[in-house]
PDB file of N, CA and C in Angstrom:
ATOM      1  N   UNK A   1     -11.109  42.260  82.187  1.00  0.00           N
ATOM      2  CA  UNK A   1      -9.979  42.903  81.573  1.00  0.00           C
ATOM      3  C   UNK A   1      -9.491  42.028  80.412  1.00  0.00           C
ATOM      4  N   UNK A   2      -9.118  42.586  79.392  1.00  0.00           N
ATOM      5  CA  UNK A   2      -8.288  41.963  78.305  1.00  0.00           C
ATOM      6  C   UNK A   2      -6.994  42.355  78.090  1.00  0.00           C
ATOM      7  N   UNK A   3      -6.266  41.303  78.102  1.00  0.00           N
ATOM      8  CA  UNK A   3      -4.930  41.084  77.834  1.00  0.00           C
ATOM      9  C   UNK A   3      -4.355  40.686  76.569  1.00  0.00           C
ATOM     10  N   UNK A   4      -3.399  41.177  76.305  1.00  0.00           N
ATOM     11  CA  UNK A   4      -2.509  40.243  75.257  1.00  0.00           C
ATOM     12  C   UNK A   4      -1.001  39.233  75.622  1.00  0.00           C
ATOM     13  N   UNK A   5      -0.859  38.168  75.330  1.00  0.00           N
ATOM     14  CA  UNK A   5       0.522  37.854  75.852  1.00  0.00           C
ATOM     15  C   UNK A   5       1.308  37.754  74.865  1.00  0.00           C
ATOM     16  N   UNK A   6       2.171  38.298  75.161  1.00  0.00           N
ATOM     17  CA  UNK A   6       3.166  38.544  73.625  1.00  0.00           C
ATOM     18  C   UNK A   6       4.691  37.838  74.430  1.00  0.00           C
ATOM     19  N   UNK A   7       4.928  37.660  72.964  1.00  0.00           N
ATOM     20  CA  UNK A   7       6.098  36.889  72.808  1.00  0.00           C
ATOM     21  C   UNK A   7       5.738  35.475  73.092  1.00  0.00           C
ATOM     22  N   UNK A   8       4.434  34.713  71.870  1.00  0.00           N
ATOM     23  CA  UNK A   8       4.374  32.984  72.244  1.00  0.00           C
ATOM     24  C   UNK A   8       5.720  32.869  70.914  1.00  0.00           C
ATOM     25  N   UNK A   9       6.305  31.257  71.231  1.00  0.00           N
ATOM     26  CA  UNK A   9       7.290  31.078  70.376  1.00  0.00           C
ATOM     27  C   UNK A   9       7.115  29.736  70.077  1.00  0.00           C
ATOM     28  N   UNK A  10       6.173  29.023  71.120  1.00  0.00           N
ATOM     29  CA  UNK A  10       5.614  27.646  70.509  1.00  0.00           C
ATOM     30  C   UNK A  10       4.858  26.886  71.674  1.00  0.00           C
ATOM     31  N   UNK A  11       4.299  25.819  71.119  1.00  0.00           N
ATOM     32  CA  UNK A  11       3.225  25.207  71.528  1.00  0.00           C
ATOM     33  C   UNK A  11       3.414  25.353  73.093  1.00  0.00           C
ATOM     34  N   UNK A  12       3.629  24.674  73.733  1.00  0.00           N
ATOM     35  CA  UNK A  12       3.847  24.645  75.166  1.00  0.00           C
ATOM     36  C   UNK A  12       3.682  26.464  75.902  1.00  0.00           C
ATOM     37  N   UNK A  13       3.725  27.380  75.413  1.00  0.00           N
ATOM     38  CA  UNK A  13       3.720  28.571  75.806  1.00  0.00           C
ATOM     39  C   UNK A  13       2.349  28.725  75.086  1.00  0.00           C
ATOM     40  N   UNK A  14       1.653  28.333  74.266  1.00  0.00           N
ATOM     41  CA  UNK A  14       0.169  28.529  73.620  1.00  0.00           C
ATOM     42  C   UNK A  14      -0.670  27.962  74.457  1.00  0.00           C
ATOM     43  N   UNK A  15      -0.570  26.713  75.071  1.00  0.00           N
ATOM     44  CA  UNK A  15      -1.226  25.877  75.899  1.00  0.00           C
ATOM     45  C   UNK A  15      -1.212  26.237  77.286  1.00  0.00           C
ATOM     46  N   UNK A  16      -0.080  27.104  78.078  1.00  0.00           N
ATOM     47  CA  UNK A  16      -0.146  27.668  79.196  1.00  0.00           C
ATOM     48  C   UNK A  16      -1.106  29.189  78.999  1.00  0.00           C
ATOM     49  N   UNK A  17      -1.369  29.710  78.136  1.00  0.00           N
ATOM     50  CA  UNK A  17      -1.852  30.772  78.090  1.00  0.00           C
ATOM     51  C   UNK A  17      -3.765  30.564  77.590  1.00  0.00           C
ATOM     52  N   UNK A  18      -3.264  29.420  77.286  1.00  0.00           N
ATOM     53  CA  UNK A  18      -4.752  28.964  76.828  1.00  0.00           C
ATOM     54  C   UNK A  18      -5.532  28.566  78.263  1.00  0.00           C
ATOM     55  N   UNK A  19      -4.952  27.768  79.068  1.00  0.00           N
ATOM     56  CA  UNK A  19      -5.298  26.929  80.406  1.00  0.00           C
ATOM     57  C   UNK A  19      -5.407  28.418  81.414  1.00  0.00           C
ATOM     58  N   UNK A  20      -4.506  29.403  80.985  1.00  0.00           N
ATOM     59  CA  UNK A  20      -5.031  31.200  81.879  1.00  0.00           C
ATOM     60  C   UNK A  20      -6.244  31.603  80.914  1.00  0.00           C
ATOM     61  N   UNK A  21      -6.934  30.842  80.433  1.00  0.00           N
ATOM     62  CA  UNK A  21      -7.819  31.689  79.409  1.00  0.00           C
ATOM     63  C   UNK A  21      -7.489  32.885  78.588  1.00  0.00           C
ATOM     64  N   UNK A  22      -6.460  33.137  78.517  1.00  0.00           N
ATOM     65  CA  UNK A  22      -6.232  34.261  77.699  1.00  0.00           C
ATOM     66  C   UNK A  22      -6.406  34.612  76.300  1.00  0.00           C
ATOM     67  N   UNK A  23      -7.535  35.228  75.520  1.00  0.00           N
ATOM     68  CA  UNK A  23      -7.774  35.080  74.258  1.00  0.00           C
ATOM     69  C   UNK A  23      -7.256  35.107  73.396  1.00  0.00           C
ATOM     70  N   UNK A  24      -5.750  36.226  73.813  1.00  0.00           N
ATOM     71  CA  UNK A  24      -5.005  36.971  72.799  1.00  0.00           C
ATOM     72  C   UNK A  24      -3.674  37.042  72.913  1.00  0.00           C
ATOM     73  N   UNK A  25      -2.741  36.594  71.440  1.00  0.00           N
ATOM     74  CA  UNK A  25      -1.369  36.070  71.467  1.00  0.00           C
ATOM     75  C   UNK A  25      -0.853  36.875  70.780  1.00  0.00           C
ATOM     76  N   UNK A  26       0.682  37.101  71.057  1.00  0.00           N
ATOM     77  CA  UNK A  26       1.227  37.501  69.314  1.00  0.00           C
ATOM     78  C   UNK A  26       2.620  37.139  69.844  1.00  0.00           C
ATOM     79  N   UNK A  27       3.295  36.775  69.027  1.00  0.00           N
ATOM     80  CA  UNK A  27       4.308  36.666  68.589  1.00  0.00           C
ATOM     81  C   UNK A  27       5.143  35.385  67.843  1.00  0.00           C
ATOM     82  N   UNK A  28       6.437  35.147  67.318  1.00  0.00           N
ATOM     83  CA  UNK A  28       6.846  34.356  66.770  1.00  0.00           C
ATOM     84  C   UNK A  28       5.993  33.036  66.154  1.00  0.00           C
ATOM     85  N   UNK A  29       5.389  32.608  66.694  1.00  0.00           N
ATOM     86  CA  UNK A  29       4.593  30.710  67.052  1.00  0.00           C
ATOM     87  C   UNK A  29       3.280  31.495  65.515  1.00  0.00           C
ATOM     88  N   UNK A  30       3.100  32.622  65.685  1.00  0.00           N
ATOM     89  CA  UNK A  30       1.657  32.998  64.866  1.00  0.00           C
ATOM     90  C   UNK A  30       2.459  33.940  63.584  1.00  0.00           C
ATOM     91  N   UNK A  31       3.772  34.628  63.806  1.00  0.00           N
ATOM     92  CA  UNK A  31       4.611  35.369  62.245  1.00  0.00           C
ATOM     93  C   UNK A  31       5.481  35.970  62.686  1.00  0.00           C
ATOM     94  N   UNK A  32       6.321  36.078  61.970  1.00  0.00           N
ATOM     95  CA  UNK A  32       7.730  36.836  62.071  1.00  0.00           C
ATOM     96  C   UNK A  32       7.427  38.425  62.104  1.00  0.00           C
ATOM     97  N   UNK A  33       7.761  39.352  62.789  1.00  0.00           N
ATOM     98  CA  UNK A  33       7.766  40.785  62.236  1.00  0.00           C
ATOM     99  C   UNK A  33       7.352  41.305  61.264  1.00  0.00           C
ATOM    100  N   UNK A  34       6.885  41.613  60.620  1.00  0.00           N
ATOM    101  CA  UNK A  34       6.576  42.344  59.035  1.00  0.00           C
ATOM    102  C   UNK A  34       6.533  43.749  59.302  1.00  0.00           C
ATOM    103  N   UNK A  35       7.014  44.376  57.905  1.00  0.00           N
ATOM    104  CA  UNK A  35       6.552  45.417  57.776  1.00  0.00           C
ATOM    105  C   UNK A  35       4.827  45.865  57.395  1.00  0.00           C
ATOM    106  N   UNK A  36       4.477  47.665  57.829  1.00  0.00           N
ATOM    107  CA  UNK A  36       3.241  47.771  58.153  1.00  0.00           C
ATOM    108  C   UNK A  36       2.475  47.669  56.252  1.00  0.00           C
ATOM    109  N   UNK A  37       3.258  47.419  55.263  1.00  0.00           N
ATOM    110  CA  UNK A  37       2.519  46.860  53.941  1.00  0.00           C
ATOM    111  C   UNK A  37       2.482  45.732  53.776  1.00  0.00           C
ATOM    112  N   UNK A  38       2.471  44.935  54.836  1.00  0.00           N
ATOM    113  CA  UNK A  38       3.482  43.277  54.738  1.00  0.00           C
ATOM    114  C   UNK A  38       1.420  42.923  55.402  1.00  0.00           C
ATOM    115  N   UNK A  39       1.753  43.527  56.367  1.00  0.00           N
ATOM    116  CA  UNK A  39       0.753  43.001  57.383  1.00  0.00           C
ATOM    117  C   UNK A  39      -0.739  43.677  57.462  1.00  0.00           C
ATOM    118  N   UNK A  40      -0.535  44.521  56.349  1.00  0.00           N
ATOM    119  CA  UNK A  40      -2.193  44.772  55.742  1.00  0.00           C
ATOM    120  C   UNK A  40      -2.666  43.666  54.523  1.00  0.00           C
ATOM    121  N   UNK A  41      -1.300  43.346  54.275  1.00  0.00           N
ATOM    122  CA  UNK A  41      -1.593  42.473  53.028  1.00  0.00           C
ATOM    123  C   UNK A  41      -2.443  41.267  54.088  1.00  0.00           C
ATOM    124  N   UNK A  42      -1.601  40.760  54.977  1.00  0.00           N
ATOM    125  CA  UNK A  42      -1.786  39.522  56.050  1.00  0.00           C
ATOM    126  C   UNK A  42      -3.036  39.744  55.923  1.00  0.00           C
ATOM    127  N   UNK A  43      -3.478  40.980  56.717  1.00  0.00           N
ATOM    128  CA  UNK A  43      -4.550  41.203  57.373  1.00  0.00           C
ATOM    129  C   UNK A  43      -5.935  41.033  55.948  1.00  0.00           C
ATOM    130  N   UNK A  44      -5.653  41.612  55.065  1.00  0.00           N
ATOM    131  CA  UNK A  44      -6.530  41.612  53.479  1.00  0.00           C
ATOM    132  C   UNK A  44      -6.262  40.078  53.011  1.00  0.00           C
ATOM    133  N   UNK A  45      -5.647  39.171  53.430  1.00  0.00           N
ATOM    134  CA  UNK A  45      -5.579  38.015  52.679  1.00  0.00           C
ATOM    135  C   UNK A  45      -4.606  37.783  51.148  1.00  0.00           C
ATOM    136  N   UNK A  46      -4.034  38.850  50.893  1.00  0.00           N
ATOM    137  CA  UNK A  46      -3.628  38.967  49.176  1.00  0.00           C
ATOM    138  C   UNK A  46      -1.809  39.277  49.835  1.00  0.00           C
ATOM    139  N   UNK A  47      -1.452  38.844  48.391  1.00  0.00           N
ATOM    140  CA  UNK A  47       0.142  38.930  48.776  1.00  0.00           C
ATOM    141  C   UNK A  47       0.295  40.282  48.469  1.00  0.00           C
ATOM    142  N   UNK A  48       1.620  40.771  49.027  1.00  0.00           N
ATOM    143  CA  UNK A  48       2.036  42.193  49.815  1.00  0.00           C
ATOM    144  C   UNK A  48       2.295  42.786  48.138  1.00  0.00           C
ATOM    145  N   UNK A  49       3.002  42.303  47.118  1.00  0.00           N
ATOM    146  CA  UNK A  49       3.138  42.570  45.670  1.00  0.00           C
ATOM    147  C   UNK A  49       1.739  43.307  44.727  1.00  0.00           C
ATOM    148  N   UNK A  50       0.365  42.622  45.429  1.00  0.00           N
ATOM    149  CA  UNK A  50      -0.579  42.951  44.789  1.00  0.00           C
ATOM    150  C   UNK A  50      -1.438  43.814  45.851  1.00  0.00           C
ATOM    151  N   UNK A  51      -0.358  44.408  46.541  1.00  0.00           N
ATOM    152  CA  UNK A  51      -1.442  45.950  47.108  1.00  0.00           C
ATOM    153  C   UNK A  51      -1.082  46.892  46.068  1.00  0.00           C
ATOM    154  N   UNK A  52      -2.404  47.389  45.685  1.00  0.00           N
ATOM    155  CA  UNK A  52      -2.611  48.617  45.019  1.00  0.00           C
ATOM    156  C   UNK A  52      -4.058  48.637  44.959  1.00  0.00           C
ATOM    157  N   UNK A  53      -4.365  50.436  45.655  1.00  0.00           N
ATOM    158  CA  UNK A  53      -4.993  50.758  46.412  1.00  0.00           C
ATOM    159  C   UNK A  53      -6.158  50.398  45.647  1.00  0.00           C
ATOM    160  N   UNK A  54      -6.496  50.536  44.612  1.00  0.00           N
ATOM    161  CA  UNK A  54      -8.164  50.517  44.234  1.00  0.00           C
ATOM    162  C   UNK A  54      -8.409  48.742  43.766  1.00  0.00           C
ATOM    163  N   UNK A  55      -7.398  48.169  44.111  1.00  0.00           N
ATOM    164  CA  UNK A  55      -7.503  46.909  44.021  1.00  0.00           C
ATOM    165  C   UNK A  55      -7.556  46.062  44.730  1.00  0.00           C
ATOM    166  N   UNK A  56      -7.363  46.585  45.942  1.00  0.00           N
ATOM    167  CA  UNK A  56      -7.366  45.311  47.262  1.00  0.00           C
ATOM    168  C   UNK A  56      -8.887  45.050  47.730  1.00  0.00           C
ATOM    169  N   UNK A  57      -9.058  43.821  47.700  1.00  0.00           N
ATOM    170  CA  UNK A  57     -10.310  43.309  47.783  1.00  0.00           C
ATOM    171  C   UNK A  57     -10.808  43.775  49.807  1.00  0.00           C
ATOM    172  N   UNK A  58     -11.954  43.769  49.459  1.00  0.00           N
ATOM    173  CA  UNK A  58     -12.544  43.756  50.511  1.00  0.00           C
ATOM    174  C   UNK A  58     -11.789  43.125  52.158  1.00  0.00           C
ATOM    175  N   UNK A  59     -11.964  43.863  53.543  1.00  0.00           N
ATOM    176  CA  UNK A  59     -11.289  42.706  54.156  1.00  0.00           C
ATOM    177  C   UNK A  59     -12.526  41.567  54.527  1.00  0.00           C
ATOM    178  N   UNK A  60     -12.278  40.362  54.794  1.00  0.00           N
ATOM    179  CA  UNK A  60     -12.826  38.977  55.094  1.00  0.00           C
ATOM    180  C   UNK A  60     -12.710  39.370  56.753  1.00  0.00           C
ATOM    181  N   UNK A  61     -13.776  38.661  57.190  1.00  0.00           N
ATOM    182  CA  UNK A  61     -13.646  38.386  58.307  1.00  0.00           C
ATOM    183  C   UNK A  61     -12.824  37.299  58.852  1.00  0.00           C
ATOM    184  N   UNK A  62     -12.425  37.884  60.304  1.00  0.00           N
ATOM    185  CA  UNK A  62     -10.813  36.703  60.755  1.00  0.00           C
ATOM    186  C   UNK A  62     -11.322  36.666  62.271  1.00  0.00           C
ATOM    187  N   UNK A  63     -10.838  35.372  62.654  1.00  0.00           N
ATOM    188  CA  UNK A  63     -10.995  35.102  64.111  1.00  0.00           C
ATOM    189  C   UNK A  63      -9.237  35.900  64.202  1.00  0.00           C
ATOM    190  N   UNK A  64      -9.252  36.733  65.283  1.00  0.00           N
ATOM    191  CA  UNK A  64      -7.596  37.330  65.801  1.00  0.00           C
ATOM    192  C   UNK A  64      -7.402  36.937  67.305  1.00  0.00           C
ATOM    193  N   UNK A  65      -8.318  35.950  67.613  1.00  0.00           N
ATOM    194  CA  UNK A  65      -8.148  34.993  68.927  1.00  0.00           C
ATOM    195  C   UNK A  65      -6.636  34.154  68.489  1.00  0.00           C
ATOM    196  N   UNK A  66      -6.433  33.471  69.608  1.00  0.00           N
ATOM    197  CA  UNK A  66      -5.544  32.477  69.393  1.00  0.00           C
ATOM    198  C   UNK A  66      -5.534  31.576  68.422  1.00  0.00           C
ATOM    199  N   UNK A  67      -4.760  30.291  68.341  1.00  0.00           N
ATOM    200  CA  UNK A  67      -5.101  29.681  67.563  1.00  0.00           C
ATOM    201  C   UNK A  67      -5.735  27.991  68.378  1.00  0.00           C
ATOM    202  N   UNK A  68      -6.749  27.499  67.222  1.00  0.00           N
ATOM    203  CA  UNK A  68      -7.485  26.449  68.408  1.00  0.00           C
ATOM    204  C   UNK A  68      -8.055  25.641  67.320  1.00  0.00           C
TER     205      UNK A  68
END
């Protein structure tokens, strides 16, 4: 089964979830909230100012594991 644990807010809560093996994190410790043009930008690598559509580069590949 795969899980996510949400709501890490810092190290000590990354390291207990790491020691449960758990692959997958989100919250605070990894970004604040964004909006959903905020966080395609994230996700595309380019700042949120320079989305426009026939211009956003390719996406890159990303580890969306924890961080390690």
């Amino acid at each position: 089964m795969q899980v996510v644990a949400e709501g890490v807010e810092h190290d000590g809560q990354l390291e207990i979830i790491r020691a449960l093996e758990c692959e997958f994190a989100q919250g605070y410790y990894f970004s604040r909230p964004v909006a959903a043009q905020e966080a395609e930008a994230l996700l595309l690598g380019v700042h949120p100012g320079h989305l426009i559509d026939d211009q956003i580069p390719a996406p890159q590949p990303r580890d969306t594991r924890t961080r390690g």
